[in-house]
Protein backbone atom coordinates (compact mmCIF):
# COMPACT_ATOMS: atom_id res chain seq x y z
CA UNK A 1 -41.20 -57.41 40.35
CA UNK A 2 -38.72 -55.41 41.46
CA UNK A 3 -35.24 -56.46 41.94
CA UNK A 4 -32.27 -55.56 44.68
CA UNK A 5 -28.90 -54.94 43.10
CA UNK A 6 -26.25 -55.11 45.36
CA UNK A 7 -22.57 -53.78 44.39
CA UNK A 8 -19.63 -53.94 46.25
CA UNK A 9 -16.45 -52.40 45.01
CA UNK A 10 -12.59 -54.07 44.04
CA UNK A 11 -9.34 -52.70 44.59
CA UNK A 12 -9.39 -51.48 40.79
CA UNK A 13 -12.45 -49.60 41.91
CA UNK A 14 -10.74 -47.51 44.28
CA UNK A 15 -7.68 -46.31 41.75
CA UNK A 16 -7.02 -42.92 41.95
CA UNK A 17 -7.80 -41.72 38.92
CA UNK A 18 -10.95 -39.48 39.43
CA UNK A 19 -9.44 -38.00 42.74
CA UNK A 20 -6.26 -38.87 44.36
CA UNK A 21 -7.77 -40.17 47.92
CA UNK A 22 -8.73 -43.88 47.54
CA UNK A 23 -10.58 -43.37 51.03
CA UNK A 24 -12.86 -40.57 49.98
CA UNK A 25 -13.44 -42.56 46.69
CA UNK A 26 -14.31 -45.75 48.98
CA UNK A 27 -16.96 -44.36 51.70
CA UNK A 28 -18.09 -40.76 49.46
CA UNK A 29 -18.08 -41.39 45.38
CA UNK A 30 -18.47 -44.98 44.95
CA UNK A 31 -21.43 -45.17 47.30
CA UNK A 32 -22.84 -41.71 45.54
CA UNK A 33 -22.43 -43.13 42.04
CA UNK A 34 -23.69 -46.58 43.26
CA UNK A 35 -27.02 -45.75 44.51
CA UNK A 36 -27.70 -43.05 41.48
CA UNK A 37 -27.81 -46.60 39.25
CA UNK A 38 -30.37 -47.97 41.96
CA UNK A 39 -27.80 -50.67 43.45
CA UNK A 40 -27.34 -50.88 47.07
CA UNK A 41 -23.75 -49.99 48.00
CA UNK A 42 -23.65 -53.21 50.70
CA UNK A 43 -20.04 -51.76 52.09
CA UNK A 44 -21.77 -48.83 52.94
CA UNK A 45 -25.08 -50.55 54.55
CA UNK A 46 -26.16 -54.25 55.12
CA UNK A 47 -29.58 -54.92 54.27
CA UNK A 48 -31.78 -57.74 55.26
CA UNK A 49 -34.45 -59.28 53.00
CA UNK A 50 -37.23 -61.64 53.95
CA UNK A 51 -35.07 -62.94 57.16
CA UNK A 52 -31.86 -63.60 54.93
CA UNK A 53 -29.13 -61.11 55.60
CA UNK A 54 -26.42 -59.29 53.00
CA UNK A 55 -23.53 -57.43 54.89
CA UNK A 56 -19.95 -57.02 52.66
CA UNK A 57 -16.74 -55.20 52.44
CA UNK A 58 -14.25 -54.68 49.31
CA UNK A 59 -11.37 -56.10 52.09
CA UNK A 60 -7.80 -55.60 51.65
CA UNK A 61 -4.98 -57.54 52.60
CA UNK A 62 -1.98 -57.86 55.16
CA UNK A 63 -0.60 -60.53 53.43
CA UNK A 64 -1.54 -63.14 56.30
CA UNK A 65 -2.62 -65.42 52.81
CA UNK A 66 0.96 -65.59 51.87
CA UNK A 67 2.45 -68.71 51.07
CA UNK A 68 4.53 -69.75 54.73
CA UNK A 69 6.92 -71.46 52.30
CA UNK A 70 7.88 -68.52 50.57
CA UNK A 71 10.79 -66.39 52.06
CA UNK A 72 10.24 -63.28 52.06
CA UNK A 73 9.97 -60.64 54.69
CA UNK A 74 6.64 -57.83 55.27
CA UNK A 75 9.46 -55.20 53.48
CA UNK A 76 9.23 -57.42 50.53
CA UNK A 77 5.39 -57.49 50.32
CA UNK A 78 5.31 -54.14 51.48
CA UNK A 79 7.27 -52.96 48.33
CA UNK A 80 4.90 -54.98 46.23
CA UNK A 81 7.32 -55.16 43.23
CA UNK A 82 8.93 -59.03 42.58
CA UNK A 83 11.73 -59.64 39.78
CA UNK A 84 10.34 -56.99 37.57
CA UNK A 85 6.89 -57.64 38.06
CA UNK A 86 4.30 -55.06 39.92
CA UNK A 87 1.49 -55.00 41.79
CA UNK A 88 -0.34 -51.95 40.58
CA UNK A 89 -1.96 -51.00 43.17
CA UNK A 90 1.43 -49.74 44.84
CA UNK A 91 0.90 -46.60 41.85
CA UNK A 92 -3.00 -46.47 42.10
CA UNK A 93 -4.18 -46.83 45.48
CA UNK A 94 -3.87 -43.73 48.24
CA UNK A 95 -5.85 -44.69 51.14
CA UNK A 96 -5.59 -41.18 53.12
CA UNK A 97 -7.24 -41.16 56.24
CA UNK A 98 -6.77 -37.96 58.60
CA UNK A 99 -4.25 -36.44 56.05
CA UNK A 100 -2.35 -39.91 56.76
CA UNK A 101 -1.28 -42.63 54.01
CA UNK A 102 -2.94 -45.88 55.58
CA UNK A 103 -0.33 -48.54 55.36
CA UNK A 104 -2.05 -52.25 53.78
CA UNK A 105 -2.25 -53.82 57.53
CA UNK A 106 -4.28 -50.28 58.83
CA UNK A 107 -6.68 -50.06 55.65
CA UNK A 108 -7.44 -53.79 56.17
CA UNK A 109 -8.04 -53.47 59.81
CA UNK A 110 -10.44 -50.49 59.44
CA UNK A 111 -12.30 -52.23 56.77
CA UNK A 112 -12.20 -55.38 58.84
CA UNK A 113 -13.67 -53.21 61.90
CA UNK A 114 -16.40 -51.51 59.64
CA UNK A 115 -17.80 -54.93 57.92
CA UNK A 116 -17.69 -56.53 62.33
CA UNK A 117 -20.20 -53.49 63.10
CA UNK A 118 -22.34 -53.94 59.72
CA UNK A 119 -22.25 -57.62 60.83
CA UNK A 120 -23.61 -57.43 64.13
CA UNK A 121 -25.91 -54.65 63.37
CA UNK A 122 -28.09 -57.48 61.70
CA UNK A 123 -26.70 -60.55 63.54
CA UNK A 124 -30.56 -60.93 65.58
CA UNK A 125 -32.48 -59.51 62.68
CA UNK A 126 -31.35 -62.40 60.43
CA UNK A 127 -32.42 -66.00 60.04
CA UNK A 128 -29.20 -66.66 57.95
CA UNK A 129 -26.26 -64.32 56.41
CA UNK A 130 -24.46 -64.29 53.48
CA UNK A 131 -21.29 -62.25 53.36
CA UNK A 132 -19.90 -60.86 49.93
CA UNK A 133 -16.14 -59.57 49.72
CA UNK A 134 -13.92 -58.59 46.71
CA UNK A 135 -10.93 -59.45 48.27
CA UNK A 136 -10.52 -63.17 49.50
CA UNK A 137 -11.12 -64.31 53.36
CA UNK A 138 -10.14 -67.67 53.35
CA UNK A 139 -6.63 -69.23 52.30
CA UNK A 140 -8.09 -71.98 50.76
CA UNK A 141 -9.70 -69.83 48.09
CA UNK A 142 -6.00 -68.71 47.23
CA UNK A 143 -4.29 -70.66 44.44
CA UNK A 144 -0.68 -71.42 45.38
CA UNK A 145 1.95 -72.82 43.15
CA UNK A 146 5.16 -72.65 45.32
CA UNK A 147 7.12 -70.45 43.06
CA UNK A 148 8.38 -67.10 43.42
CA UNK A 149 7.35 -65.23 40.50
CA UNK A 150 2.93 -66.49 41.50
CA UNK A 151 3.18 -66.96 45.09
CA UNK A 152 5.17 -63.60 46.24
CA UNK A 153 1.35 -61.95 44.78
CA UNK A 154 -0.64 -64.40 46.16
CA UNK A 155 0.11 -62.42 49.34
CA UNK A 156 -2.67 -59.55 48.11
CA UNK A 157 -5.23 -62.10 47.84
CA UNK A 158 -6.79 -61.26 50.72
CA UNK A 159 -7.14 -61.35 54.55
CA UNK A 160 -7.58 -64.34 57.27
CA UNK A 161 -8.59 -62.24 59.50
CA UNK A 162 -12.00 -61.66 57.92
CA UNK A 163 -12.40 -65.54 57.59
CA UNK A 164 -11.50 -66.26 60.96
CA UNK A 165 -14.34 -64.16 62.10
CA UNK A 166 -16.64 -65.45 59.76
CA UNK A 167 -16.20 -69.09 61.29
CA UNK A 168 -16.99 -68.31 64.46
CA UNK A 169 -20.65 -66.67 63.52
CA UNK A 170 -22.84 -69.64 62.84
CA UNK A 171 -25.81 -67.83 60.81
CA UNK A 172 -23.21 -67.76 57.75
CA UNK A 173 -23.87 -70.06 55.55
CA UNK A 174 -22.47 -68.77 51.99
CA UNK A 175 -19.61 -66.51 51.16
CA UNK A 176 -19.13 -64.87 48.01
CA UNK A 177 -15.46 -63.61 47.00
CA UNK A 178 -14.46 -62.31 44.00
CA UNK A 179 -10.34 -60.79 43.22
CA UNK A 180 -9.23 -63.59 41.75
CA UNK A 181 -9.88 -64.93 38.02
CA UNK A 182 -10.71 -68.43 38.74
CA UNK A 183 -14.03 -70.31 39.59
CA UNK A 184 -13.99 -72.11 42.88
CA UNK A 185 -16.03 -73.67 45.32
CA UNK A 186 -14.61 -74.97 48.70
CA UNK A 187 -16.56 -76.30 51.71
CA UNK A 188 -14.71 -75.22 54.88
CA UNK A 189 -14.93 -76.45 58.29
CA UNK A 190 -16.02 -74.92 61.44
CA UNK A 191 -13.96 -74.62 64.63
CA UNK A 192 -14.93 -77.68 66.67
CA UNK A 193 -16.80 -79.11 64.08
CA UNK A 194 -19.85 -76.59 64.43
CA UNK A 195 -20.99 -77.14 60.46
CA UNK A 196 -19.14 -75.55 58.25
CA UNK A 197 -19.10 -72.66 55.26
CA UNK A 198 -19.74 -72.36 51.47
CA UNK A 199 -16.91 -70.33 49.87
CA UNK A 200 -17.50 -69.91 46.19
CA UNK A 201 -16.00 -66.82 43.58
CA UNK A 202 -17.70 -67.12 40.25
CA UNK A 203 -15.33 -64.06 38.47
CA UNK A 204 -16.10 -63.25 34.69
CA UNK A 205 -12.24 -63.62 34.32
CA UNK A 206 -10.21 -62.54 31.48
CA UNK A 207 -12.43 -63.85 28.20
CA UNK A 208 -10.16 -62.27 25.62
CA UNK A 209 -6.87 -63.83 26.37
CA UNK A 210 -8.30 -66.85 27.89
CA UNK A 211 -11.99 -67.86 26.07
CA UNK A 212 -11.04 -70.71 23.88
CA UNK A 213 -15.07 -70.71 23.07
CA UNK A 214 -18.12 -68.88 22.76
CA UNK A 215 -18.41 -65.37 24.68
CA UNK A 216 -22.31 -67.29 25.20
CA UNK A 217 -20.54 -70.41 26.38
CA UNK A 218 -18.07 -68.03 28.70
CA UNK A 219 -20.86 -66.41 30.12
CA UNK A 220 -22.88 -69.53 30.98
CA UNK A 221 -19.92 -71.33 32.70
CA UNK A 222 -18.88 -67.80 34.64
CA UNK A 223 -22.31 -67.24 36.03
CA UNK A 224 -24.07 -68.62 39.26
CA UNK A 225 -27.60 -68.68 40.35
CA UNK A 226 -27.67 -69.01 43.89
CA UNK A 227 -30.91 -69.90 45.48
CA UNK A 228 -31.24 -68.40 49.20
C-alpha cells in the first residue's frame, strides 16, 4: 500500500545557510528537495484524500501570542534579543521578497494569505479538514510563565491570526502544530458555541538533555496515531 508523506517546513528550515534568501528557500528549494524524497510539500499544495482534506503553512509570528502582562513594546520584540538571550532567527532568517527584507508582521501576513487561498481552494471538495502548521495558531497552545526571561520569547510562538480564521471554518476538526517542545492537547471553543477544535503538537523535543528514559520509551510517548 502506498503511503502519503506530507512535510511542512519550521523556521530552522528556512535558515540561510544554503542561500541567503529565506523566501526563495521557502516556495523554490524546500518544495524541490521535498518532493525528490516523495513527500508532498503541503505549504506548497493542499491535497485531499478520500473526502478528508490536508492544507498547511510553516506560519510565522507578529507576536499577537505575547503575554498582555508583559511590558514590552513591538521595538522590543522586533529586536528579538532579551537580557542576553537571542532569538536566532534574528541572524538566520532573510525573508527577501522583491529585493525587500519582509519585516515578521509582512512574512506572517503573506503566509497567512497563501494558507486562506490553499484553504478555500478545497473548502467544497472536503468532507472535513485538518490543518498542519509549524508555528502555533492558537494562544492556548503557548506556555506562559509570567516572567521576563520565558515570556518576552513566547511572543515567536506563533500567530492568532491564523487561529482566528480557523474558528470560523466549521469543516476543521483537528489542528496539528508543532514549534514548541512540549506535548499538548487543548479542546478549543467555537465562536457562538458552533463545536469546537482539536489542537494537539506531539514534538520529538529535545531527548538528549531532557530523556530521563529509554530513547524507545521517548519515542513511544512523543508519537501520535491519529485516526481520520
Amino acid at each position: 500500500m502506498d503511503i502519503i508523506k506530507i512535510f511542512i517546513p519550521g523556521n530552522h528550515d528556512i535558515w540561510k545557510e544554503e542561500i541567503h534568501n529565506s523566501y526563495e528557500k521557502y516556495f523554490s528549494l524546500l518544495p524541490k528537495i521535498t518532493r525528490e524524497n516523495n513527500f508532498s510539500p503541503l505549504w506548497i499544495k493542499p491535497i485531499v484524500i478520500n473526502g478528508i482534506g490536508f492544507c498547511g503553512s510553516m506560519g510565522w509570528y507578529d507576536y499577537s501570542l505575547r503575554n498582555p502582562k508583559m511590558r514590552f513594546s513591538m521595538q522590543d520584540y522586533e529586536r528579538k534579543e532579551y537580557n542576553g538571550s537571542i532569538w536566532m532567527d534574528k541572524f538566520n532568517v532573510s525573508f527577501i521578497n522583491k529585493n525587500k527584507r519582509m519585516r515578521d508582521t509582512e512574512i506572517t501576513e503573506l503566509l497567512y494569505m497563501r494558507f486562506v487561498n490553499d484553504f478555500e481552494s478545497i473548502y467544497h471538495k472536503s468532507k472535513n479538514i485538518i490543518t498542519v502548521f509549524h508555528n502555533v495558531p492558537f494562544k492556548e497552545m503557548v506556555r506562559y510563565n509570567n516572567k521576563p526571561d520565558w515570556d518576552y520569547f513566547s511572543s515567536f510562538m506563533g500567530s492568532e491570526k491564523f487561529g482566528k480564521y480557523l474558528l470560523r471554518k466549521s469543516k476543521i476538526k483537528l489542528v496539528i502544530s508543532g514549534h514548541q517542545h512540549t506535548k499538548k492537547k487543548v479542546e478549543i471553543r467555537r465562536f457562538l458555541s458552533r463545536g469546537s477544535i482539536i489542537s494537539i503538537a506531539s514534538p520529538f523535543g529535545y531527548f538528549l538533555t531532557n530523556g530521563k528514559y529509554s530513547a524507545e520509551k521517548w519515542y513511544n510517548e512523543r508519537l501520535s496515531f491519529i485516526k481520520v
